[in-house]
N, C-alpha and C. Protein backbone atom coordinates (compact mmCIF):
# COMPACT_ATOMS: atom_id res chain seq x y z
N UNK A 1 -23.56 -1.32 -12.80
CA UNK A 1 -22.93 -2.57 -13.19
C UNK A 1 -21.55 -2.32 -13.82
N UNK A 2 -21.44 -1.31 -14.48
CA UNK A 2 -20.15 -0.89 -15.07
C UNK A 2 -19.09 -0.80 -14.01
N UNK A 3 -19.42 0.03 -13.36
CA UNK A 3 -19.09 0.90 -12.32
C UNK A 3 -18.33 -0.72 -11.61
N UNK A 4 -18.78 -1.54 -11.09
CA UNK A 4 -18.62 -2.49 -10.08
C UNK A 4 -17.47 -3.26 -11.37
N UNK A 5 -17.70 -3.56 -12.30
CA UNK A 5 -16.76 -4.46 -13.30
C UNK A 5 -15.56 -3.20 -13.69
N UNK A 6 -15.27 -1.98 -13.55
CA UNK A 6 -14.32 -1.68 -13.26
C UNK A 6 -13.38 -1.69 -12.28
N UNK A 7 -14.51 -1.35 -11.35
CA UNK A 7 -13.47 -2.06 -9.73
C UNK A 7 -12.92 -2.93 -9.63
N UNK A 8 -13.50 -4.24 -10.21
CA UNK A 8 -13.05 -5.64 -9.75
C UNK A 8 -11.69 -5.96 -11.16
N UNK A 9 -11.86 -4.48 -12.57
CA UNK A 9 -10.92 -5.30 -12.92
C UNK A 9 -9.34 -4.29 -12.64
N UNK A 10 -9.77 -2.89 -11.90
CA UNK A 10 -8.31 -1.96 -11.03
C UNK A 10 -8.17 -2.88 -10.11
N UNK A 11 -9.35 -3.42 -9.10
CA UNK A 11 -8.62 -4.47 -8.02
C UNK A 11 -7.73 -5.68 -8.37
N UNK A 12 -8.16 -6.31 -9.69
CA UNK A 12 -7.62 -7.50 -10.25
C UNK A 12 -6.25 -7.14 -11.10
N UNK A 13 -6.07 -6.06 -11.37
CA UNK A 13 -4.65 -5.59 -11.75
C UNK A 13 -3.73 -5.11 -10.40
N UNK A 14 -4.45 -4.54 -9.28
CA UNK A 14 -3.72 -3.97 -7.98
C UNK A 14 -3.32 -5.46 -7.49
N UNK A 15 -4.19 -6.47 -7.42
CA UNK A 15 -3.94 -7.58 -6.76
C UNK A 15 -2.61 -8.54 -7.83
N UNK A 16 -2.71 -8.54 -8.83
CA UNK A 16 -1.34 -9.27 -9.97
C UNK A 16 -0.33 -8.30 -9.19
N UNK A 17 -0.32 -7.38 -9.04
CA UNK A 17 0.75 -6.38 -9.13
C UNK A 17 1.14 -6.89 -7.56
N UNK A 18 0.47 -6.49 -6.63
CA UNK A 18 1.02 -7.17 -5.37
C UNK A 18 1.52 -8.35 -5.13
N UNK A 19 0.85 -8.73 -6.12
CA UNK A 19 1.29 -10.40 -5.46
C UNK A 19 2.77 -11.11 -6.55
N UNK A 20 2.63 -10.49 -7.13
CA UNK A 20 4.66 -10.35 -8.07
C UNK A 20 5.33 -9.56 -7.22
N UNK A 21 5.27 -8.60 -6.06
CA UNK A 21 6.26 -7.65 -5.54
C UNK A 21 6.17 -7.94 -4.49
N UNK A 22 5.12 -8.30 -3.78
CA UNK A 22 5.31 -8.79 -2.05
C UNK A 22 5.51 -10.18 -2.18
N UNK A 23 6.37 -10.53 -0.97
CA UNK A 23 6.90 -12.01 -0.64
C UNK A 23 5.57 -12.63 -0.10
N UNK A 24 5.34 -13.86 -0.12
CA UNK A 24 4.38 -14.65 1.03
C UNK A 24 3.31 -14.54 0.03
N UNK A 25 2.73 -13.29 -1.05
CA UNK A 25 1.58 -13.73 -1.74
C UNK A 25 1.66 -14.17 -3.44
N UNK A 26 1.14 -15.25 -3.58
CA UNK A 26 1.49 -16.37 -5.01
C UNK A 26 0.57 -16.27 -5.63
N UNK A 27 0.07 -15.61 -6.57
CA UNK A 27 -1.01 -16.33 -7.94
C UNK A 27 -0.63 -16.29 -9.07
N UNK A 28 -1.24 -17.50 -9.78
CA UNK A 28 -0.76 -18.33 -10.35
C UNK A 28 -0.77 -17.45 -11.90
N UNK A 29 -2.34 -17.09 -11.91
CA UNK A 29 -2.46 -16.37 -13.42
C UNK A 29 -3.33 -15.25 -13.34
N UNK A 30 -3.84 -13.87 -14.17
CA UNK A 30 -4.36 -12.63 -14.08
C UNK A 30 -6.06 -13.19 -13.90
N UNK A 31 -6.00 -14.58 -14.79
CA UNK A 31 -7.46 -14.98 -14.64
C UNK A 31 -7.52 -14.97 -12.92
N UNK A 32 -7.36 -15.76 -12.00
CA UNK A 32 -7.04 -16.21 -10.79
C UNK A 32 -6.98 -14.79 -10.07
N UNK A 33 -6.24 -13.53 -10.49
CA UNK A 33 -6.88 -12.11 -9.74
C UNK A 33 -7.86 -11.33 -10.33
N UNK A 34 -8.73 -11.82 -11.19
CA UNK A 34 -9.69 -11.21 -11.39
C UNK A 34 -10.66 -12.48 -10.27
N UNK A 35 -10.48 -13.52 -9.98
CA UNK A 35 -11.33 -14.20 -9.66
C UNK A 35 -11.32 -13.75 -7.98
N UNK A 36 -10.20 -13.31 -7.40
CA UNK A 36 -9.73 -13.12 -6.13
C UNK A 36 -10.43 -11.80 -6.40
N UNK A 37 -10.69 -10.87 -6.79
CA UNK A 37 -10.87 -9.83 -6.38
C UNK A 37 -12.55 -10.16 -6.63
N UNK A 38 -13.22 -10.93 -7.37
CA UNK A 38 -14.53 -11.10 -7.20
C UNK A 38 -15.36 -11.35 -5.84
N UNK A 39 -14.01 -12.52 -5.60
CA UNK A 39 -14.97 -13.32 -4.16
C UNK A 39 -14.53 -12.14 -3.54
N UNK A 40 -13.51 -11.10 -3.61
CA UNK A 40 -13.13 -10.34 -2.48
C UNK A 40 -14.45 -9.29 -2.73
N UNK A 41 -14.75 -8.95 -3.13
CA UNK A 41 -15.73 -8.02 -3.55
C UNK A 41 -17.35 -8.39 -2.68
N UNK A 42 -17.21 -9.86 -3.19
CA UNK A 42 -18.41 -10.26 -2.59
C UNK A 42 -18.28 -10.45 -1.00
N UNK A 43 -17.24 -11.14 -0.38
CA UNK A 43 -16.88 -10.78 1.04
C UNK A 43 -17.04 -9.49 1.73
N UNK A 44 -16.73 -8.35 0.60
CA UNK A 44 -16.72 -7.37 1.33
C UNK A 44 -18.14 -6.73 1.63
N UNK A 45 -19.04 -7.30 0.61
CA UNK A 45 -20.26 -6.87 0.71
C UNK A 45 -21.02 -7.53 1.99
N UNK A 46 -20.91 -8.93 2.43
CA UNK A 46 -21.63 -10.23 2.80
C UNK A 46 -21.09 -9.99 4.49
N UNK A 47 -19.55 -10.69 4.27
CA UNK A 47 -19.27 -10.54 5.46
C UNK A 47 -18.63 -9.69 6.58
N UNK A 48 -18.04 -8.94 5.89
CA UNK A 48 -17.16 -7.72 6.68
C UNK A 48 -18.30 -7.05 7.23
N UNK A 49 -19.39 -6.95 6.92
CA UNK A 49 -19.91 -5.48 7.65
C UNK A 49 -20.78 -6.67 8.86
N UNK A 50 -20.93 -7.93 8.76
CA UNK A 50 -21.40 -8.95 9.96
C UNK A 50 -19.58 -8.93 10.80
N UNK A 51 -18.90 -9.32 10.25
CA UNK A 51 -17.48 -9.11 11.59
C UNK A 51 -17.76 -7.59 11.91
N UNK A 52 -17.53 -6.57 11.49
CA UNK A 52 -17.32 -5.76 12.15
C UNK A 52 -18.22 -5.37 13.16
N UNK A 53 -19.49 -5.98 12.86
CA UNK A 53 -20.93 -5.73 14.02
C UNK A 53 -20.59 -6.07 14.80
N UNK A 54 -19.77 -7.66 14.98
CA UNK A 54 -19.36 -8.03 16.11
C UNK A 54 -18.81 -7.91 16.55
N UNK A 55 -17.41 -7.12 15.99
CA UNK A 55 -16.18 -6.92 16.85
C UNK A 55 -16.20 -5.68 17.25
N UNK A 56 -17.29 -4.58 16.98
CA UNK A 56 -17.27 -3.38 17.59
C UNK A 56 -16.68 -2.34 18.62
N UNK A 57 -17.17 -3.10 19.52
CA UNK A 57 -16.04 -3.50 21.20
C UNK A 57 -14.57 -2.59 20.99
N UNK A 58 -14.24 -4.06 19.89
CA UNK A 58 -12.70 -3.54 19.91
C UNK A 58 -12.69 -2.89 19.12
N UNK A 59 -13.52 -2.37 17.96
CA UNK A 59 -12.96 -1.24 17.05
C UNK A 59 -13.22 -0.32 17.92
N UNK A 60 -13.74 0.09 18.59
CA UNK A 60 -14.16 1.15 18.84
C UNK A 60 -12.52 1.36 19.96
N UNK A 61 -12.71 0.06 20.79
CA UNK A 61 -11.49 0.42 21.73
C UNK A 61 -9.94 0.35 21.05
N UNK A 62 -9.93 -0.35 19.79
CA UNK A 62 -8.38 -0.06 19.26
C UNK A 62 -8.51 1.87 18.23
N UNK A 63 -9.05 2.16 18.25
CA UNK A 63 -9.73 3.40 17.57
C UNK A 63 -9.91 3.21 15.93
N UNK A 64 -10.51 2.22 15.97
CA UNK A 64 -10.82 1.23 13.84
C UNK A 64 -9.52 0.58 13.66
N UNK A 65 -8.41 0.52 14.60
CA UNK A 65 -7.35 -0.36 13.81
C UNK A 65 -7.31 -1.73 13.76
N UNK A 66 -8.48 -2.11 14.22
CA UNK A 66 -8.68 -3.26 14.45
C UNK A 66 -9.55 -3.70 12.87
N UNK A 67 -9.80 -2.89 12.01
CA UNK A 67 -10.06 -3.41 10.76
C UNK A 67 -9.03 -3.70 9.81
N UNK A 68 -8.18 -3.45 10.37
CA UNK A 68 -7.03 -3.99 9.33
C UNK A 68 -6.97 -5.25 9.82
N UNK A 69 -7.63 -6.51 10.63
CA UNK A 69 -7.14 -7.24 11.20
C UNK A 69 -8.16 -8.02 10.32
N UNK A 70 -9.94 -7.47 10.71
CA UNK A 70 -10.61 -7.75 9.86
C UNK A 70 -10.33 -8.39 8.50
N UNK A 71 -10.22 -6.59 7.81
CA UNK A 71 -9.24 -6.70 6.07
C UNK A 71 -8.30 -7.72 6.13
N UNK A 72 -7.65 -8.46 6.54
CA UNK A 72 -6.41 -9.31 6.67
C UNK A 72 -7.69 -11.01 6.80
N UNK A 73 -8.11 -11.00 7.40
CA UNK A 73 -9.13 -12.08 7.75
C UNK A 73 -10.07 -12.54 6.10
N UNK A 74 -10.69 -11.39 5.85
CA UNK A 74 -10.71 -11.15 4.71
C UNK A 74 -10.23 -11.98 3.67
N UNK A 75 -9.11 -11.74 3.81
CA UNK A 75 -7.96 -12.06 2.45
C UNK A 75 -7.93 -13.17 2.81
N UNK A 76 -7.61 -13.71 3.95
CA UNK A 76 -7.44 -15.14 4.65
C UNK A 76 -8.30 -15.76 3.90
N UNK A 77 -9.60 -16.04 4.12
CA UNK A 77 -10.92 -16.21 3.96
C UNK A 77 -10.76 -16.71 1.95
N UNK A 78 -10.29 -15.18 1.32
CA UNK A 78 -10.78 -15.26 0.14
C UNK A 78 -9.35 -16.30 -0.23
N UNK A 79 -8.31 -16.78 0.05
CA UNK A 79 -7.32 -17.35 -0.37
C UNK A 79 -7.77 -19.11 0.08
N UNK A 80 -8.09 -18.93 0.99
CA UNK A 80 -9.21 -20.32 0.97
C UNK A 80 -9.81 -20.90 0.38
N UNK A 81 -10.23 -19.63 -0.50
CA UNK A 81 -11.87 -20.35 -1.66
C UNK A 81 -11.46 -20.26 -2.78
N UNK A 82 -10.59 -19.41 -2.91
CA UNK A 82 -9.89 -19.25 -4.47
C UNK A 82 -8.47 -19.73 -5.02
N UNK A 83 -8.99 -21.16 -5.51
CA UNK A 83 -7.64 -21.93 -5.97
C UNK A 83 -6.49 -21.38 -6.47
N UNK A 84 -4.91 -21.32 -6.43
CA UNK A 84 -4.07 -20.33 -7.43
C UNK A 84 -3.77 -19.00 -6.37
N UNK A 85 -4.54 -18.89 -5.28
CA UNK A 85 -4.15 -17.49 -4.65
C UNK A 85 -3.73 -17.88 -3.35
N UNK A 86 -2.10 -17.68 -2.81
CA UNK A 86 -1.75 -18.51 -1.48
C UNK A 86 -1.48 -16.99 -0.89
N UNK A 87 -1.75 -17.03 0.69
CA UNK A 87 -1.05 -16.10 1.36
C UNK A 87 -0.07 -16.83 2.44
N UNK A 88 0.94 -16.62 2.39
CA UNK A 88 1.81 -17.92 3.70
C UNK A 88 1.14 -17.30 5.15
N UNK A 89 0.99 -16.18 5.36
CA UNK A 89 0.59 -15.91 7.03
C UNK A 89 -0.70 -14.93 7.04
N UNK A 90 -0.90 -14.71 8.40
CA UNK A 90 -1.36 -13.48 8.60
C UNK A 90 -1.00 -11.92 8.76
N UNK A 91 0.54 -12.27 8.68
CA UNK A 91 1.56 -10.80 8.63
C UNK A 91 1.13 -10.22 7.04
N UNK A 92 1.52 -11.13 5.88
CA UNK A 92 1.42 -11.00 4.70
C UNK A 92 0.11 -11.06 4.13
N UNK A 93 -0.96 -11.25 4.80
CA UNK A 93 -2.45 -10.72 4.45
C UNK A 93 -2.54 -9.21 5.21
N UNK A 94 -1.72 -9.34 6.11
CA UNK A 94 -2.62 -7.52 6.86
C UNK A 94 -1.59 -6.43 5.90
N UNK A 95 -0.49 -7.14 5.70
CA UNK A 95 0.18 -5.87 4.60
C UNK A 95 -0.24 -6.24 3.24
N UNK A 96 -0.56 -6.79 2.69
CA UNK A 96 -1.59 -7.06 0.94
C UNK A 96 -2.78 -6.62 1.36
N UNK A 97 -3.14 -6.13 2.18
CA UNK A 97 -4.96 -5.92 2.42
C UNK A 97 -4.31 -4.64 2.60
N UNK A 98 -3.90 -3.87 3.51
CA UNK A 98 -3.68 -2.27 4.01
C UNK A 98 -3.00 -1.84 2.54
N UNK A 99 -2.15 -2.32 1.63
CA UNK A 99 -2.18 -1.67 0.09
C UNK A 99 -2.35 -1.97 -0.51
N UNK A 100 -3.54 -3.40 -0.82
CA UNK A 100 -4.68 -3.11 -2.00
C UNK A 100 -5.82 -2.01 -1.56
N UNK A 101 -6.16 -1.83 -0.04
CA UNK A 101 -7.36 -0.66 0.47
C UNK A 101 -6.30 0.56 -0.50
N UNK A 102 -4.96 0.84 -0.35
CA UNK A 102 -4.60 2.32 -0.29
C UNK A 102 -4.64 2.07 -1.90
N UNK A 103 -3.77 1.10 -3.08
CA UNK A 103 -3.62 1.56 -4.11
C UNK A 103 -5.60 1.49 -5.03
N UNK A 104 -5.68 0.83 -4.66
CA UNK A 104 -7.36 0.68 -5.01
C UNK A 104 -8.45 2.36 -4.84
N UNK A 105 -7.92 2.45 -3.75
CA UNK A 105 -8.61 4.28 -3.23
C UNK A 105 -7.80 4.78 -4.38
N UNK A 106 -6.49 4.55 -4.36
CA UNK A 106 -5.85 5.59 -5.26
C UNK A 106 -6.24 6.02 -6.52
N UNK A 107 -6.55 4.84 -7.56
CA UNK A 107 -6.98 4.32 -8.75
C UNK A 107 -8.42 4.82 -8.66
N UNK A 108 -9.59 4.84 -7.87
CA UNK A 108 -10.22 4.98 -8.07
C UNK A 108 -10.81 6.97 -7.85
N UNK A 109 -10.45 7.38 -6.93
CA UNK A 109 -9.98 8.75 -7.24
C UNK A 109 -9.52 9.30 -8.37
N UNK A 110 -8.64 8.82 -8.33
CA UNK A 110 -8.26 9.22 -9.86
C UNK A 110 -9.38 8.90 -11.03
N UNK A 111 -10.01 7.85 -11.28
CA UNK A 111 -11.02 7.24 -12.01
C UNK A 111 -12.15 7.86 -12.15
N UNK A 112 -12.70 8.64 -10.60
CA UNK A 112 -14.15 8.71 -10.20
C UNK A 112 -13.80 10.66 -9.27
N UNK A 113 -13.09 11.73 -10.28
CA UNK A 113 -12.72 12.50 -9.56
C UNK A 113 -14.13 13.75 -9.00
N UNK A 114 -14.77 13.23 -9.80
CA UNK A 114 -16.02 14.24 -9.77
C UNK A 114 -17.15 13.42 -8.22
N UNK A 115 -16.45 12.57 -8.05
CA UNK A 115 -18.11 11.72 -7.05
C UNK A 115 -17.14 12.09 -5.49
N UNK A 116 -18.34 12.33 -5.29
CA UNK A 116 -17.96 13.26 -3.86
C UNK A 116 -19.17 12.51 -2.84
N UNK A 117 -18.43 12.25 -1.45
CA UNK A 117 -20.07 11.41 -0.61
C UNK A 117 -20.76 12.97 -0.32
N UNK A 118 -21.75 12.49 -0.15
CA UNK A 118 -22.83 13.71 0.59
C UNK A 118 -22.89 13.42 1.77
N UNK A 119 -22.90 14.67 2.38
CA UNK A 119 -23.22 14.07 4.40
C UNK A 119 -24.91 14.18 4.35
N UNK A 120 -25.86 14.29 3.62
CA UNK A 120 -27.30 14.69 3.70
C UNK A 120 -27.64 13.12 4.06
């Protein structure tokens, strides 16, 4: 539980921070990216791994770059439900999604340097 309320509050600082430096994404207050990175959290659990079942096909045939399209859908999705968080397009969700994935990995590496996946 810790573990998950740190994520959501490096994501909810990665997400303020993007959205003051990239054009096209607006929120309003830090409350409003902690709230964006919740529903994003929960999307990522719920629905991304049902799109990607389905779009397989093409991940497999774009070689996975077709999850950045996903990740971008995503954001779409969570700017919908979460009042205070605008994205103007889909250009400016697939670049706010491809570096909240990179600065988020970053932060959390750094955070979590000892946890390593197991292939067992």
């Amino acid at each position: 539980m810790q573990k998950w309320v740190f994520k959501i509050l490096v994501c909810s600082v990665n997400v303020f921070i993007l959205a003051y430096i990239l054009p096209g994404i607006t929120i309003v207050d830090f409350f409003t990216a902690i709230l964006v990175a919740a529903v994003l959290s929960l999307l990522d659990a719920v629905v991304k791994p049902l799109l990607i079942l389905f779009t397989l096909p093409v991940t497999i045939l774009t070689l996975g770059l077709f999850l950045f399209v996903i990740n971008a859908g995503i954001i779409l999705i969570d700017a919908h439900f979460v009042h205070g968080f605008e994205v103007k397009s889909f250009l400016h969700a697939l670049l706010f999604g491809a570096l909240l994935s990179f600065f988020n990995s970053l932060v959390h590496k750094k955070a979590f340097p000892s946890e390593k996946k197991s292939m067992h």
